[in-house]
C-alpha atoms as a PDB file:
ATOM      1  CA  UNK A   1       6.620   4.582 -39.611  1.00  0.00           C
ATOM      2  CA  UNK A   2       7.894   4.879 -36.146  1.00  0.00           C
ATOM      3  CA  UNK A   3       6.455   7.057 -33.956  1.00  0.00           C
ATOM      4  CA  UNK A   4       8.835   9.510 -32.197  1.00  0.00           C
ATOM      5  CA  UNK A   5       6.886   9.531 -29.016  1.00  0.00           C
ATOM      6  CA  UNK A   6       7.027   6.001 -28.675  1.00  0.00           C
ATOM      7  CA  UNK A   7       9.875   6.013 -26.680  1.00  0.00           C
ATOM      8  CA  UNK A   8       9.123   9.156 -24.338  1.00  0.00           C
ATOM      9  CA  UNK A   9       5.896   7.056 -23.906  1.00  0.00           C
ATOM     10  CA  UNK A  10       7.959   3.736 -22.602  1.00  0.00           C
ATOM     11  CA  UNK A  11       9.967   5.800 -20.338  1.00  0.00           C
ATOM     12  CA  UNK A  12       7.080   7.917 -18.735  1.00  0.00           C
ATOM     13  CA  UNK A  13       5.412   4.276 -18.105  1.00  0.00           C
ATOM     14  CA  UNK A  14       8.571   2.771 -16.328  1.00  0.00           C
ATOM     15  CA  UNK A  15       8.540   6.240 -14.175  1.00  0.00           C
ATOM     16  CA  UNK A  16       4.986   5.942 -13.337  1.00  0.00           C
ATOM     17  CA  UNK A  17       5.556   2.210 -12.320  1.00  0.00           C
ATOM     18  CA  UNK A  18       8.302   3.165 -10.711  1.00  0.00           C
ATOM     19  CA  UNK A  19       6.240   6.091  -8.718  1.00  0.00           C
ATOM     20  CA  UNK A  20       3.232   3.389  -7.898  1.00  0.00           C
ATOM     21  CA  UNK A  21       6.055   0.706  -6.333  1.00  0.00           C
ATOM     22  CA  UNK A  22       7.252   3.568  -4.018  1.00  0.00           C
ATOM     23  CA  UNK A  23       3.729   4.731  -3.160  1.00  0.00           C
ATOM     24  CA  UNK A  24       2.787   1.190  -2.049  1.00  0.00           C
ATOM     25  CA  UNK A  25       5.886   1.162  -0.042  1.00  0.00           C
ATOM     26  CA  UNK A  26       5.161   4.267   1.898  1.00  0.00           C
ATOM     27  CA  UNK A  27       1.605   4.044   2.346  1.00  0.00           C
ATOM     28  CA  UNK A  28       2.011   0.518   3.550  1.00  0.00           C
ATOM     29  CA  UNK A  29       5.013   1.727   6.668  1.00  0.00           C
ATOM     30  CA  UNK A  30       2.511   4.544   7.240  1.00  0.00           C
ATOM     31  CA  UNK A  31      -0.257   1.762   7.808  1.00  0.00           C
ATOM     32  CA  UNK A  32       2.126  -0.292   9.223  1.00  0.00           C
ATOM     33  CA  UNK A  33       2.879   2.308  12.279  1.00  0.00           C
ATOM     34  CA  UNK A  34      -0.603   3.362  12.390  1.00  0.00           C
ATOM     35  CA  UNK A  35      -1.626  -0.206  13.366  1.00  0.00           C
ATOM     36  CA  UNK A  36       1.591  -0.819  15.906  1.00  0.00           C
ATOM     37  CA  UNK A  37       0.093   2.349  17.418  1.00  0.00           C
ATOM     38  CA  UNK A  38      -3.460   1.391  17.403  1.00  0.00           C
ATOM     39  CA  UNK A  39      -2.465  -1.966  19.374  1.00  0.00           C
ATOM     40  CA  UNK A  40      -0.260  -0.473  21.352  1.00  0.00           C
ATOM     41  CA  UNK A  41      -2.962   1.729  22.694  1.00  0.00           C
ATOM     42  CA  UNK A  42      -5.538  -1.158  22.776  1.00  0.00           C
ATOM     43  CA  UNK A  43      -3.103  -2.751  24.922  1.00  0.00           C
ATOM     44  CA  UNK A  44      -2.775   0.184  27.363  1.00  0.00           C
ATOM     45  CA  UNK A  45      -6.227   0.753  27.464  1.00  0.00           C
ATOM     46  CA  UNK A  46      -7.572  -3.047  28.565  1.00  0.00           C
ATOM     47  CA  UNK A  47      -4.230  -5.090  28.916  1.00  0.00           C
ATOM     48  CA  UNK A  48      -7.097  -7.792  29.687  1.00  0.00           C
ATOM     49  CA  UNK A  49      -8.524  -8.148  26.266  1.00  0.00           C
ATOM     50  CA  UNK A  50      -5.294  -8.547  24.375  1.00  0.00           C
ATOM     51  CA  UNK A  51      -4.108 -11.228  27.187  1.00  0.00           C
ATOM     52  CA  UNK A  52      -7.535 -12.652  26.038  1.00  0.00           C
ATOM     53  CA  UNK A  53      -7.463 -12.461  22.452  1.00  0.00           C
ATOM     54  CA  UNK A  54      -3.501 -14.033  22.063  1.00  0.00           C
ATOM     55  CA  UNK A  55      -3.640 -16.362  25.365  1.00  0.00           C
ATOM     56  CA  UNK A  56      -0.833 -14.708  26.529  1.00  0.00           C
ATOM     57  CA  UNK A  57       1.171 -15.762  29.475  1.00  0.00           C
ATOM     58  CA  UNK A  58       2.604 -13.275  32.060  1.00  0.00           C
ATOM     59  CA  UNK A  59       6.558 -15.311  31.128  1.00  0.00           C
ATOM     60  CA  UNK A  60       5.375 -13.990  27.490  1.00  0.00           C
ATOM     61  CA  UNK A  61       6.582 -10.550  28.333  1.00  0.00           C
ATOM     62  CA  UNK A  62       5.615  -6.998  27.523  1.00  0.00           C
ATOM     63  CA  UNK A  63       2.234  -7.209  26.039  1.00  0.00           C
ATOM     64  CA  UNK A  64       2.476  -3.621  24.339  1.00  0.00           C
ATOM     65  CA  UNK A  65       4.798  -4.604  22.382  1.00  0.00           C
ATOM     66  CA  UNK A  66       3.121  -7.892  21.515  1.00  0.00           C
ATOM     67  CA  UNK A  67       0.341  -5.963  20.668  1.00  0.00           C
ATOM     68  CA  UNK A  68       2.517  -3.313  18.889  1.00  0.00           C
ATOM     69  CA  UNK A  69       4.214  -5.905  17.039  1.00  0.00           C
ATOM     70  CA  UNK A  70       0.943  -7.559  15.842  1.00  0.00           C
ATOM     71  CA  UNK A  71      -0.725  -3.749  14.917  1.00  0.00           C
ATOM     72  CA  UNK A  72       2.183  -3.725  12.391  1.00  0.00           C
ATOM     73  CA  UNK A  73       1.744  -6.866  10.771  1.00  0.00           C
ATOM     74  CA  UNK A  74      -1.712  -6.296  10.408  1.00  0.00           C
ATOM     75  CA  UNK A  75      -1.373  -3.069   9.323  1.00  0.00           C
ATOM     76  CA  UNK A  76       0.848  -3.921   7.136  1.00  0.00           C
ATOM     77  CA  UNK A  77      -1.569  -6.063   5.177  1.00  0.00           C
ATOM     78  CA  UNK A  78      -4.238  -3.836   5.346  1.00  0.00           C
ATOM     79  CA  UNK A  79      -1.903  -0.843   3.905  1.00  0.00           C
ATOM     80  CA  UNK A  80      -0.162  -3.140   1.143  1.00  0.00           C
ATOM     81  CA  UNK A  81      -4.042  -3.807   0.077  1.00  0.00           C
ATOM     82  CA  UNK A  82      -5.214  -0.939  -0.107  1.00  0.00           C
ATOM     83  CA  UNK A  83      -2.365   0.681  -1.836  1.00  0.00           C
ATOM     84  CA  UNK A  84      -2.335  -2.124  -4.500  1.00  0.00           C
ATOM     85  CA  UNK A  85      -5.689  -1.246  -4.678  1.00  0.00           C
ATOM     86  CA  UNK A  86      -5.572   2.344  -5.241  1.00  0.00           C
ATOM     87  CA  UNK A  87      -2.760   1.629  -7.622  1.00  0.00           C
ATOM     88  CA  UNK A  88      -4.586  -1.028  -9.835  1.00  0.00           C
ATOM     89  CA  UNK A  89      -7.686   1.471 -10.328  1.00  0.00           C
ATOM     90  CA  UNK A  90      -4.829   4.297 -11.044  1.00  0.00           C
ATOM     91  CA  UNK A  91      -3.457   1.994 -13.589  1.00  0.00           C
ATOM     92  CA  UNK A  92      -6.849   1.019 -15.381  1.00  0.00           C
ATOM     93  CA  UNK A  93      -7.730   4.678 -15.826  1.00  0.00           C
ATOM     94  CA  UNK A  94      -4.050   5.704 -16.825  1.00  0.00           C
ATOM     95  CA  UNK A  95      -4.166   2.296 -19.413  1.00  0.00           C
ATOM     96  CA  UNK A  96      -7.948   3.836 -20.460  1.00  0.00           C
ATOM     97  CA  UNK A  97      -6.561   7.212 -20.961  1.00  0.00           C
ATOM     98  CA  UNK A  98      -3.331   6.279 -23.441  1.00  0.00           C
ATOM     99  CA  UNK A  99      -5.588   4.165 -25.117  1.00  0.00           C
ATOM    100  CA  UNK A 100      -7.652   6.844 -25.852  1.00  0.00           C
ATOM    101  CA  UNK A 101      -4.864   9.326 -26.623  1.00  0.00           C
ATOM    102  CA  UNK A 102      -3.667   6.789 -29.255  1.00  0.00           C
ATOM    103  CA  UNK A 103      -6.524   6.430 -30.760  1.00  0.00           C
ATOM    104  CA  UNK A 104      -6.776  10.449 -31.270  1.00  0.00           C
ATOM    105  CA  UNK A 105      -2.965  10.595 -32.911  1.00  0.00           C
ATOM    106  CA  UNK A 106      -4.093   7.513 -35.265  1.00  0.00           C
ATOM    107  CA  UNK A 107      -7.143   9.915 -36.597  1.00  0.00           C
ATOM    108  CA  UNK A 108      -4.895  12.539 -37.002  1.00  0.00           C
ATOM    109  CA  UNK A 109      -2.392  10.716 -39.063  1.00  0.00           C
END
C-alpha cells in the first residue's frame, strides 16, 4: 500500500524549502545593499534632509554612513517581506499543484 514515490516526494519538498530559505536570504542582502545605497546617496544629495529627518548632531559623525546604515535596515525589512511574500504565493501554488497531482495517481490506481 505504500507508495514508492512517497519518499522522492518528502525529499524534493525539504529541497524546495531548503531552495525558498536561501532565496529569502539573498534577495533580502540584495535589498539590504540596495537600500544602504539608496541612503547613502540621499545623504550625498541633501545632507540637510537626513540631518532633519534623524536630528542628527554634527558630534554624531559621518551622516552617510548613518544614512547607509539605516538604508540597510530598512531594506532589509522591505527585502525579507517581499521575499516571504513571493515565497508564500510559490508555496500555495506548489501545495495546489501536488494536491492536484495526487489526486490524478489516486484515479489511476
Amino acid at each position: 500500500m505504500d507508495n514508492p514515490e512517497k519518499p522522492d516526494l518528502q525529499n524534493g519538498l525539504v529541497k524546495t524549502a531548503a531552495g525558498y530559505f536561501l532565496l529569502v536570504l539573498f534577495g533580502s542582502l540584495v535589498a539590504s545593499l540596495l537600500g544602504g545605497a539608496f541612503g547613502a546617496l540621499t545623504a550625498i544629495i541633501s545632507p540637510a534632509f537626513v540631518k532633519g529627518l534623524f536630528s542628527l548632531k554634527p558630534e554624531d559623525g559621518s551622516i552617510t554612513r548613518y544614512a547607509f546604515t539605516v538604508g540597510m535596515i530598512w531594506g532589509l525589512f522591505i527585502g525579507v517581506g517581499v521575499s516571504g511574500f513571493a515565497c508564500l504565493l510559490t508555496t500555495v501554488v506548489k501545495i495546489i499543484r501536488l494536491k492536484i497531482e495526487h489526486r490524478k495517481i489516486d484515479k489511476d490506481s
